[in-house]
N, C-alpha and C. Protein backbone atom coordinates (compact mmCIF):
# COMPACT_ATOMS: atom_id res chain seq x y z
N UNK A 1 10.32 -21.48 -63.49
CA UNK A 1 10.38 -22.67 -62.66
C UNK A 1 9.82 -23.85 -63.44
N UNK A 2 10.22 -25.07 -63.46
CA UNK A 2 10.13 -26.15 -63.99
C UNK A 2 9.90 -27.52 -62.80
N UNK A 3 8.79 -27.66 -62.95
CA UNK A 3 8.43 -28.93 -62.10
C UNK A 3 8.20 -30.32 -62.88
N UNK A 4 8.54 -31.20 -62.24
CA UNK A 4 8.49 -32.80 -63.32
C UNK A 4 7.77 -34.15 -62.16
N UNK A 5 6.76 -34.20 -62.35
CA UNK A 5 6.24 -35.10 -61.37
C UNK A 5 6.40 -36.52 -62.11
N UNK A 6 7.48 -37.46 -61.50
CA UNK A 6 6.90 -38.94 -62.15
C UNK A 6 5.81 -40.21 -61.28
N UNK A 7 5.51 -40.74 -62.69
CA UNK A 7 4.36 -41.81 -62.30
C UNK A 7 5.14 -42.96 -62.80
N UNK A 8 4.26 -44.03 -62.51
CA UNK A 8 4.44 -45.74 -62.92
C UNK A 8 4.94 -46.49 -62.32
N UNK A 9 5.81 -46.48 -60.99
CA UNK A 9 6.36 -47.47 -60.94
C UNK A 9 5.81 -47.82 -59.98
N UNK A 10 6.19 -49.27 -59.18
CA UNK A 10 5.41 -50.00 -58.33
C UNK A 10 6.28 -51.42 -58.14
N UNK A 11 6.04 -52.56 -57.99
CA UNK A 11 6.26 -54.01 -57.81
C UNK A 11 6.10 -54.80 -58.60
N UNK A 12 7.11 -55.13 -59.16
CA UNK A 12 7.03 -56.29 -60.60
C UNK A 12 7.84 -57.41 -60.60
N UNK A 13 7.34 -58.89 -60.84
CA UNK A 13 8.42 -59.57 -60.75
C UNK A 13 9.55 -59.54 -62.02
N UNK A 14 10.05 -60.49 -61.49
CA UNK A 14 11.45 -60.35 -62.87
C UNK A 14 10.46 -60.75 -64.07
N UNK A 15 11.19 -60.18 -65.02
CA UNK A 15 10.64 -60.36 -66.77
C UNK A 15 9.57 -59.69 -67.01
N UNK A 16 9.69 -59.12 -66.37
CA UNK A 16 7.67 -57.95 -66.27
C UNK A 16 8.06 -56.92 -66.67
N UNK A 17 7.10 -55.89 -67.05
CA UNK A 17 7.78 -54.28 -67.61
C UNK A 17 6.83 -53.55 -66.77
N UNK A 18 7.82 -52.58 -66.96
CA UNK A 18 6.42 -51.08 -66.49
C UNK A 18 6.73 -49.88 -67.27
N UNK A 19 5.73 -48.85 -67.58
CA UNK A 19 6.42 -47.64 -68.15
C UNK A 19 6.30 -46.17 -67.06
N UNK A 20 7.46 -46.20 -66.91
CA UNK A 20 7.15 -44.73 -66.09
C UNK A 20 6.80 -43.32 -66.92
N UNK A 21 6.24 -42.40 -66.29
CA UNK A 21 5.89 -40.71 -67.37
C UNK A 21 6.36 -40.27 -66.35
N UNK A 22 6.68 -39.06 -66.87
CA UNK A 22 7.29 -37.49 -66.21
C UNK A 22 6.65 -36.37 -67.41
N UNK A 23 5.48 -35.57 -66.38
CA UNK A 23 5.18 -35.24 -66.66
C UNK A 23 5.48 -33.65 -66.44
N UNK A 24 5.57 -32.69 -67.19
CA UNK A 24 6.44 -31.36 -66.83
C UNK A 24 5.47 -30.62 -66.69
N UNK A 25 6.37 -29.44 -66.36
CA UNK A 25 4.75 -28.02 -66.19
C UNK A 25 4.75 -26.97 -66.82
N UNK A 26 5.76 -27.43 -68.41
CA UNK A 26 6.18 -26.31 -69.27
C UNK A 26 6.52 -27.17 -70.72
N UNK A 27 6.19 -26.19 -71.80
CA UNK A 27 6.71 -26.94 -72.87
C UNK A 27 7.91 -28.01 -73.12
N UNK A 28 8.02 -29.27 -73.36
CA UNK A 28 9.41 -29.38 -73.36
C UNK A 28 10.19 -29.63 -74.61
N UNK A 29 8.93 -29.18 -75.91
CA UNK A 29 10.14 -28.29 -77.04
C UNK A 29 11.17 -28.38 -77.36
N UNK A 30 11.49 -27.11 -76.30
CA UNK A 30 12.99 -26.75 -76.38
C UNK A 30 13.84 -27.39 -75.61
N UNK A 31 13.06 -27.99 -74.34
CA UNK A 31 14.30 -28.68 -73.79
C UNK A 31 15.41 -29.34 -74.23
N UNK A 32 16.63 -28.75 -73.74
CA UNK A 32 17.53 -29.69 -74.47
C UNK A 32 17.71 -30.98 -74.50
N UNK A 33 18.12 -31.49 -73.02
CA UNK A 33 17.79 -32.91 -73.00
C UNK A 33 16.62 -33.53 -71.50
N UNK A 34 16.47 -34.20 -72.20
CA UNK A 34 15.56 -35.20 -71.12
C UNK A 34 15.80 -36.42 -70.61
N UNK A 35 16.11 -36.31 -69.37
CA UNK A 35 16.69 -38.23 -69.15
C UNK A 35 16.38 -38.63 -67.95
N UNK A 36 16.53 -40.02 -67.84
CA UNK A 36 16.06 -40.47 -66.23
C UNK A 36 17.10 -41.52 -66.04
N UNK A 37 17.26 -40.91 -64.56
CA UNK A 37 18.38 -41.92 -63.88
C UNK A 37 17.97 -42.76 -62.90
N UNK A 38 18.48 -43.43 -62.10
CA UNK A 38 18.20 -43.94 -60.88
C UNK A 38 19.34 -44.24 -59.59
N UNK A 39 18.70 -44.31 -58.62
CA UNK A 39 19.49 -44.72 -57.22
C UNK A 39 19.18 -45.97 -56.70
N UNK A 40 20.14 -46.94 -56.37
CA UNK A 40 19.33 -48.12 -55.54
C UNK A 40 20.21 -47.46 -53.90
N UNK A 41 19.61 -48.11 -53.26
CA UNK A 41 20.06 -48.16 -52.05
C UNK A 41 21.65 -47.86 -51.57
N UNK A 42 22.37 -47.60 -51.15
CA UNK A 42 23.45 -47.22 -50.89
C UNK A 42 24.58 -47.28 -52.21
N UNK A 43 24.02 -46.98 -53.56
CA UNK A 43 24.92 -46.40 -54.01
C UNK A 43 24.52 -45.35 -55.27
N UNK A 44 25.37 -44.83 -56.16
CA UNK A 44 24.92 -43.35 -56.04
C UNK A 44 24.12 -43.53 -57.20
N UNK A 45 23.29 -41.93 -57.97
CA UNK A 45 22.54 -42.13 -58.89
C UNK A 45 23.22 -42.11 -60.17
N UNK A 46 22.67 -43.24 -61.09
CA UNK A 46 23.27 -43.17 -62.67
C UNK A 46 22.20 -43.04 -63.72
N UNK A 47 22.70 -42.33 -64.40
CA UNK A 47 21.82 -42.67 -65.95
C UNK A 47 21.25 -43.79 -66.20
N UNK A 48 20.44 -43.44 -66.92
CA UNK A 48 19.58 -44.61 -67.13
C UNK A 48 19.27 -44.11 -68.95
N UNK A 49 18.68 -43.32 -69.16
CA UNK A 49 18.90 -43.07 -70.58
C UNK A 49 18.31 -41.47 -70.93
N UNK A 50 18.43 -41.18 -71.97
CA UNK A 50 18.53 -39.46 -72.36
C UNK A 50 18.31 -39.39 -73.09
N UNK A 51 16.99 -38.35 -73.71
CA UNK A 51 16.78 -37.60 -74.71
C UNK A 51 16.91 -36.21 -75.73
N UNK A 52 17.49 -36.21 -76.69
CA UNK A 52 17.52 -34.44 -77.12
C UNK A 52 16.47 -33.95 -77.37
N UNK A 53 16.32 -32.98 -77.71
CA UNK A 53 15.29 -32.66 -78.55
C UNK A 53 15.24 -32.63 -79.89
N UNK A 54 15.94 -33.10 -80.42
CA UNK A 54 15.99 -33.74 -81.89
C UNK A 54 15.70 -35.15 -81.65
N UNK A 55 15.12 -35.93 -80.68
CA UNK A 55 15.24 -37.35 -80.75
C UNK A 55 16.17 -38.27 -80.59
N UNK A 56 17.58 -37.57 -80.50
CA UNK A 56 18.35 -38.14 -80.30
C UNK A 56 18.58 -39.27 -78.89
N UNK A 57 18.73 -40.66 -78.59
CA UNK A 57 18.37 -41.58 -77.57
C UNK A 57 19.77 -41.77 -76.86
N UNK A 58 20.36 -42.40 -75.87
CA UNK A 58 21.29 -42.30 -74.98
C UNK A 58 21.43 -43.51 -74.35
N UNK A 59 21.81 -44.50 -73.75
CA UNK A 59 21.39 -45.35 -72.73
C UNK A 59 22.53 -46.28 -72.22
N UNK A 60 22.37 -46.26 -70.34
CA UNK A 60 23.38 -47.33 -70.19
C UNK A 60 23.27 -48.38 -70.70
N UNK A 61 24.65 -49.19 -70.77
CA UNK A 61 25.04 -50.14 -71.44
C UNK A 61 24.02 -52.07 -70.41
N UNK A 62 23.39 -51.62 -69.25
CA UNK A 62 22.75 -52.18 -68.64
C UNK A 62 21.26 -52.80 -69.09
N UNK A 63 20.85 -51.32 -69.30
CA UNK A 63 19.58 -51.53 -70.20
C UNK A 63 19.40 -51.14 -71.55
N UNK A 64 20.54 -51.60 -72.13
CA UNK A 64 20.01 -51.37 -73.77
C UNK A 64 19.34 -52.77 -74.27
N UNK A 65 18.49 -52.80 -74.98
CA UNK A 65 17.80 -53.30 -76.00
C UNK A 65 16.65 -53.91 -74.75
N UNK A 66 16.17 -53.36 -73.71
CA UNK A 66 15.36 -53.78 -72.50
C UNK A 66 14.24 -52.53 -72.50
N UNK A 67 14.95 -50.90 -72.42
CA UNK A 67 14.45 -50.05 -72.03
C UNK A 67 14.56 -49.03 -72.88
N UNK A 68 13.32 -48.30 -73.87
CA UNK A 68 13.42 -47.58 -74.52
C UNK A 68 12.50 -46.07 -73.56
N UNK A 69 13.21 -44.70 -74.17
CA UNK A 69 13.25 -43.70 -73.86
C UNK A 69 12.11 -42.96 -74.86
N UNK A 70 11.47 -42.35 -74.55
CA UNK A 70 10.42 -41.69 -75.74
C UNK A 70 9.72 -40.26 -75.06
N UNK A 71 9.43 -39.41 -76.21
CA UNK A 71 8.76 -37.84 -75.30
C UNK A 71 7.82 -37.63 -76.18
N UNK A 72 6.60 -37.07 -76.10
CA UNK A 72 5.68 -36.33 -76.26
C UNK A 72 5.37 -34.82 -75.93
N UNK A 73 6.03 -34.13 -76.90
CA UNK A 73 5.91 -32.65 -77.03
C UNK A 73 4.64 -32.31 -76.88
N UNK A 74 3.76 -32.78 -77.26
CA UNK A 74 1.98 -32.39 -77.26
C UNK A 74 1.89 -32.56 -76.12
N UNK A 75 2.28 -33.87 -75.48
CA UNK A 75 1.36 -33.88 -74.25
C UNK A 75 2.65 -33.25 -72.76
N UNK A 76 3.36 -32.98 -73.25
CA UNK A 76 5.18 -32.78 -72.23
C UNK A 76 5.38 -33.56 -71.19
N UNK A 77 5.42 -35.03 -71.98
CA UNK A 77 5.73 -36.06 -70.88
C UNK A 77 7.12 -36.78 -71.42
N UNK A 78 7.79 -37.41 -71.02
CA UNK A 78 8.74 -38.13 -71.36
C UNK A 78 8.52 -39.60 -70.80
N UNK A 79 8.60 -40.87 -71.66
CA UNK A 79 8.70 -41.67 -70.85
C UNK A 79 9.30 -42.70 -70.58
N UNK A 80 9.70 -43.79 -69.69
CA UNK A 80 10.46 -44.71 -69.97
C UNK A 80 10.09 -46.16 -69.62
N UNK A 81 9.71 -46.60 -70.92
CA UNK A 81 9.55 -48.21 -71.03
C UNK A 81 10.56 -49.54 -70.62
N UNK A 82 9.98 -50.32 -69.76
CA UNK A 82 10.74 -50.83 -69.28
C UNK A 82 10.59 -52.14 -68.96
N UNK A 83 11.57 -53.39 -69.95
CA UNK A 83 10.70 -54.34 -70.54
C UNK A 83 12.11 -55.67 -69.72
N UNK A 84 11.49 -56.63 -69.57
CA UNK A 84 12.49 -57.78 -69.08
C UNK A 84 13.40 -57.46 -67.79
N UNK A 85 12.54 -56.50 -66.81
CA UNK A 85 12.88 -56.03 -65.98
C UNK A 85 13.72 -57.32 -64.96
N UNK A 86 14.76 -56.64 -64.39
CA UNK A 86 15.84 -57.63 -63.42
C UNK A 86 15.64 -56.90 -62.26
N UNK A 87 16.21 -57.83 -60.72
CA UNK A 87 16.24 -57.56 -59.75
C UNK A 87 16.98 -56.50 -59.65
N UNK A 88 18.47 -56.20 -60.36
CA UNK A 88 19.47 -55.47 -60.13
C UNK A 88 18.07 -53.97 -60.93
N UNK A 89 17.35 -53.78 -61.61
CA UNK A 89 16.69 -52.62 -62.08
C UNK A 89 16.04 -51.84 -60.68
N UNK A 90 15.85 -52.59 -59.41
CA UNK A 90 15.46 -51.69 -58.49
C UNK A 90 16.33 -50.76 -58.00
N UNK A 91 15.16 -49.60 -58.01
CA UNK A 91 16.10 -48.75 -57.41
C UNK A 91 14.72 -47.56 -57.50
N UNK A 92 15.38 -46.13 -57.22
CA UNK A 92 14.22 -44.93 -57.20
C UNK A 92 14.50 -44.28 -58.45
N UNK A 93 13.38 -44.19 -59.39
CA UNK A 93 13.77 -43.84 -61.10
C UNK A 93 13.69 -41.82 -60.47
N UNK A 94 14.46 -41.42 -61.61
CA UNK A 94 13.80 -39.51 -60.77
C UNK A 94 14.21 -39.23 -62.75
N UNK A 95 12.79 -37.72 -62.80
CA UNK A 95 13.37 -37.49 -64.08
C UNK A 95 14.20 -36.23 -64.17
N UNK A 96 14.61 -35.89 -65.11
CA UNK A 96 15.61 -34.95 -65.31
C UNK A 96 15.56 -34.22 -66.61
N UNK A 97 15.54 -32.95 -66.18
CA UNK A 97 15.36 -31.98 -67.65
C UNK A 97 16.29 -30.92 -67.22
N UNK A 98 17.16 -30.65 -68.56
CA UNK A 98 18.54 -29.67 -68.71
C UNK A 98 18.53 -28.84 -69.61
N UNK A 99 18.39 -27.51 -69.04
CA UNK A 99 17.80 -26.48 -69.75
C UNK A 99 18.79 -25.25 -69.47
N UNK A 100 19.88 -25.37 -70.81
CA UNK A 100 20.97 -25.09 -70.29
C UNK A 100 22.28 -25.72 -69.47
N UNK A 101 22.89 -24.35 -68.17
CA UNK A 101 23.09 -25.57 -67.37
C UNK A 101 22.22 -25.59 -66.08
N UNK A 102 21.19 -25.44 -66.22
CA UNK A 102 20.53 -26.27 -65.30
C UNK A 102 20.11 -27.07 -65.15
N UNK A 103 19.70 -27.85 -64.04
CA UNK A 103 18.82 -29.35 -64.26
C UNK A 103 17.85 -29.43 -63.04
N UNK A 104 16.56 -29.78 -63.39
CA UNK A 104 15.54 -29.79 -62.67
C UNK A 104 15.22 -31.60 -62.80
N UNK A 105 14.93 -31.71 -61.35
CA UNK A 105 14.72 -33.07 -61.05
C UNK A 105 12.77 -33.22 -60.37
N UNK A 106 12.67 -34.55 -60.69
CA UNK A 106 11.35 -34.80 -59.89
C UNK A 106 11.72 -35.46 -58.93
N UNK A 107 10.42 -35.87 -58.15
CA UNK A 107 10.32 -36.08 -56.75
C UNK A 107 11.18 -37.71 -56.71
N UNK A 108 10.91 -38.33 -58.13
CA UNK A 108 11.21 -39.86 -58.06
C UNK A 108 10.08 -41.08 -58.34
N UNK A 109 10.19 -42.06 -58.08
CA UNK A 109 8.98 -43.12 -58.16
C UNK A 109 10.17 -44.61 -58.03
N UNK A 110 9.38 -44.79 -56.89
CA UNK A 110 10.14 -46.27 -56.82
C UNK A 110 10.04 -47.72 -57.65
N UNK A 111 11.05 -48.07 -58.36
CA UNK A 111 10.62 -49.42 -58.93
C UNK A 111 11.34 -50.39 -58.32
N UNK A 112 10.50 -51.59 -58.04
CA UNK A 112 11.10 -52.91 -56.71
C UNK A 112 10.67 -53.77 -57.82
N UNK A 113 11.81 -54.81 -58.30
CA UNK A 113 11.52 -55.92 -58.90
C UNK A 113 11.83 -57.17 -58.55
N UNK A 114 11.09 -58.00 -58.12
CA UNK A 114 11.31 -59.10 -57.44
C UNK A 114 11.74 -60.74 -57.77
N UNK A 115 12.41 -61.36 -57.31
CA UNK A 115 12.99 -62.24 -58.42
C UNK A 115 12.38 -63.60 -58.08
């Protein structure tokens, strides 16, 4: 079993950053990939950006050069920095680890950015 609790987010106005962690309850090594998506309000959840475990980075075309993706094997957090934040960035961030084909999600963490 694989649990992923995320932290960080909260209320920011526009142009502000925050970094969210997801923190796991197992090596994440081997995980294959690691990524976090989001949901805003009535419509559905998308990527947001993805990690391999070779380092390899991923990211919608929304938040590139805004929001970088990064993991810590020592400590098995993944996290996502999140810089020149826009109104359209609210939404509920959740993380995601694919181990195989499975995928284990966290609970979420809301980010509201205000303009």
């Amino acid at each position: 079993q694989v649990r992923l609790v995320e932290s960080g987010g909260g209320l920011v106005q526009a142009g502000g950053s925050l970094r969210l962690s997801c923190a796991v309850t197992r090596s994440i090594f081997s995980i294959d990939v690691m990524g976090w998506y989001r949901q805003a309000p009535g419509k559905q959840r998308e990527l947001v950006a993805v990690i391999t475990s070779g380092g390899g980075t991923n990211y919608a075309d929304s938040v590139k050069g805004r929001f970088t993706i990064s993991r810590d094997n020592a400590a098995n957090t993944v996290y996502l920095q999140m810089n020149s934040l826009k109104p359209a960035d609210t939404a509920v961030y959740y993380c995601d680890a694919a181990l195989g084909p499975a995928h284990y999600w966290g609970q979420g963490t809301q980010v509201t950015v205000s303009s």
